[in-house]
C-alpha atoms as a PDB file:
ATOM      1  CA  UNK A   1       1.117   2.992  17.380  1.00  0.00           C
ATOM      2  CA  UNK A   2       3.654   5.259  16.150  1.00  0.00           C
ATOM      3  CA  UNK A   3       2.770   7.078  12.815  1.00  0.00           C
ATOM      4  CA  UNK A   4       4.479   7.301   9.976  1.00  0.00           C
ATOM      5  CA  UNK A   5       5.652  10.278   9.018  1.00  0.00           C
ATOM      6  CA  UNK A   6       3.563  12.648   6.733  1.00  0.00           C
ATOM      7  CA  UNK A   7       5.811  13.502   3.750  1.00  0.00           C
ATOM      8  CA  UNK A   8       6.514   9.769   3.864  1.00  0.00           C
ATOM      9  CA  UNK A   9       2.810   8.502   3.781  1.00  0.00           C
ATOM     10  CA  UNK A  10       2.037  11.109   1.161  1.00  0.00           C
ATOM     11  CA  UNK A  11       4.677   9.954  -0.908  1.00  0.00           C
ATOM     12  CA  UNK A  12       3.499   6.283  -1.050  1.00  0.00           C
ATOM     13  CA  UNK A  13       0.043   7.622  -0.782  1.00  0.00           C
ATOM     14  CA  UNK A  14       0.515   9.006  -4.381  1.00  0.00           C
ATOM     15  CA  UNK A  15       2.370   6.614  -6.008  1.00  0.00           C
ATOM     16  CA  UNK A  16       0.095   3.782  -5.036  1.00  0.00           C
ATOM     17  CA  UNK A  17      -2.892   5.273  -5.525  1.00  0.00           C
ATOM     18  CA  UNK A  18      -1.326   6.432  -9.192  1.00  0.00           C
ATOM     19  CA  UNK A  19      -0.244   2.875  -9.570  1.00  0.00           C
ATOM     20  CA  UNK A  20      -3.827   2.380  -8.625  1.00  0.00           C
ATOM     21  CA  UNK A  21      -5.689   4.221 -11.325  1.00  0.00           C
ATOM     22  CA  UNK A  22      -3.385   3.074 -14.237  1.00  0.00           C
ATOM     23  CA  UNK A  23      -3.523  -0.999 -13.615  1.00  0.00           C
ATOM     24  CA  UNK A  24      -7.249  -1.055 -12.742  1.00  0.00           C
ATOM     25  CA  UNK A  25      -8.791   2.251 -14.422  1.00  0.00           C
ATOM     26  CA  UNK A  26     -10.200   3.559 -11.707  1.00  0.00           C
ATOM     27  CA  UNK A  27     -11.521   7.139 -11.173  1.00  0.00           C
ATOM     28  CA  UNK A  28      -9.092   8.751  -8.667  1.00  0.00           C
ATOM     29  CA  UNK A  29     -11.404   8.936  -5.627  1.00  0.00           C
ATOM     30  CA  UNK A  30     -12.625   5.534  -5.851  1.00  0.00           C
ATOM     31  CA  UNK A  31      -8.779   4.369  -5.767  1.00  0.00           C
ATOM     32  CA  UNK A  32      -7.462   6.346  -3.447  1.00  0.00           C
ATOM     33  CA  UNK A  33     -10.415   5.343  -1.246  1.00  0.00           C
ATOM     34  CA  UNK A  34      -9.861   2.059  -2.262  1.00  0.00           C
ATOM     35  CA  UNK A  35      -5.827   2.188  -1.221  1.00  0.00           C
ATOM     36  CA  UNK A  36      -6.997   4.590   2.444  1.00  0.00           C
ATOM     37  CA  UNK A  37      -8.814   2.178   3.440  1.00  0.00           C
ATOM     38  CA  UNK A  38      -7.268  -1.029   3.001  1.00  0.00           C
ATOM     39  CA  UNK A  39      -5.151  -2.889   5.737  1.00  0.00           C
ATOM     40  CA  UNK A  40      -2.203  -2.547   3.889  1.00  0.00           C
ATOM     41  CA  UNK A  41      -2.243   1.499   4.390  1.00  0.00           C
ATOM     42  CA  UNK A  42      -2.999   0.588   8.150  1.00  0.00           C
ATOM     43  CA  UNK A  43       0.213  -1.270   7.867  1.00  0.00           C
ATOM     44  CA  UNK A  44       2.108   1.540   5.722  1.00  0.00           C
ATOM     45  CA  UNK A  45       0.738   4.226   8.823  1.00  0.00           C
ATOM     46  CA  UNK A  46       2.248   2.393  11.174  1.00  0.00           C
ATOM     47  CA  UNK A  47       5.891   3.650  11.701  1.00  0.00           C
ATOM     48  CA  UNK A  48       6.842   0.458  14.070  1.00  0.00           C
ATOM     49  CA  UNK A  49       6.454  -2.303  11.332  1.00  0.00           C
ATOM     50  CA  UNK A  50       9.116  -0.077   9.591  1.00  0.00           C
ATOM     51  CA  UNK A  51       7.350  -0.019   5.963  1.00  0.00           C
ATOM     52  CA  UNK A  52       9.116   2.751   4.899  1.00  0.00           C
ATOM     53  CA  UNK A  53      12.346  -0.098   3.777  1.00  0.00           C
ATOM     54  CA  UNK A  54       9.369  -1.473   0.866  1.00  0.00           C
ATOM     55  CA  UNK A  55       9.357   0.210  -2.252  1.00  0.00           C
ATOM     56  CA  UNK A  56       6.325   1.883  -3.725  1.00  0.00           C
ATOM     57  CA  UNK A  57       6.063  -1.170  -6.027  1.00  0.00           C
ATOM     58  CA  UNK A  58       6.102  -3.581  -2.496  1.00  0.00           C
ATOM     59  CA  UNK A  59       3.510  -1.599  -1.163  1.00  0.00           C
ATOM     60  CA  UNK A  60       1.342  -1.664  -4.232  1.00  0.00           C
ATOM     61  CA  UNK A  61       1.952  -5.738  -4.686  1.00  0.00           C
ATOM     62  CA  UNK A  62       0.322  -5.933  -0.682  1.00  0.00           C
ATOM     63  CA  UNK A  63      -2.327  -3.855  -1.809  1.00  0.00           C
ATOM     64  CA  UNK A  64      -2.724  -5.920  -5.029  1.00  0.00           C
ATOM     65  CA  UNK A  65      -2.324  -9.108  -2.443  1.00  0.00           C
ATOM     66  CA  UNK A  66      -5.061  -8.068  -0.163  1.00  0.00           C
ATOM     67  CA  UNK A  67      -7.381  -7.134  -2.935  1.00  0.00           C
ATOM     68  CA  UNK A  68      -7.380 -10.586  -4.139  1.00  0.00           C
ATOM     69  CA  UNK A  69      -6.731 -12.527  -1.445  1.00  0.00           C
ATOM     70  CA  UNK A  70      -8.184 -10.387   1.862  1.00  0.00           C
ATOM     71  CA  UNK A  71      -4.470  -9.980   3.422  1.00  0.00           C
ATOM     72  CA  UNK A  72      -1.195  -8.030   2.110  1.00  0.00           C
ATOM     73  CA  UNK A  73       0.759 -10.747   3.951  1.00  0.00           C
ATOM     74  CA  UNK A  74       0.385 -12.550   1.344  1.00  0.00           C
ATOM     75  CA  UNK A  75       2.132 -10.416  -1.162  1.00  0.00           C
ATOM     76  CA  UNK A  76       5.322 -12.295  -2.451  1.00  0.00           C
ATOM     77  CA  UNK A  77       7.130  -8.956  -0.968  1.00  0.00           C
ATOM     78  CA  UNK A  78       6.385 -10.113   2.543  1.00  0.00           C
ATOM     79  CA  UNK A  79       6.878 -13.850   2.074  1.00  0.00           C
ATOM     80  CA  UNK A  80      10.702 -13.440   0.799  1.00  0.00           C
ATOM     81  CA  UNK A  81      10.301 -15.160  -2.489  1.00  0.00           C
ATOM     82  CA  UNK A  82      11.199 -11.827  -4.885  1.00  0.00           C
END
């Protein structure tokens, strides 16, 4: 696996977990644990499945897609219906 690059991943890192914090109150270690280690950060770290062409918004929908359903492919980013 390739990795994505760091000022890249920190950039999304933030913004989601921000994202994070506001929509579901959490404390800001529990959400950026929360957003670490999920699959869809696996995803974001991996610099082949090119994740750096989603917005922070995309990313935070997969995240919000695997919460509630178990996988970010689910998100409606990823199935081409937005």
């Amino acid at each position: 696996m390739n990795r994505m690059k760091n000022f890249s991943l920190d950039y999304y890192n933030s913004s989601v977990i921000q994202r994070i914090i506001e929509k579901y109150h959490m404390e800001p270690m529990d959400a950026a644990r929360a957003f670490l280690t999920s699959e869809t950060h696996s995803m974001l770290e991996d610099a082949d499945l090119a994740m750096w062409e989603f917005s922070e918004s995309a990313i935070f929908d997969m995240w919000e897609a695997e919460r509630n359903t178990g996988d970010p492919r689910n998100s409606e980013y990823l199935r081409s219906e937005l």
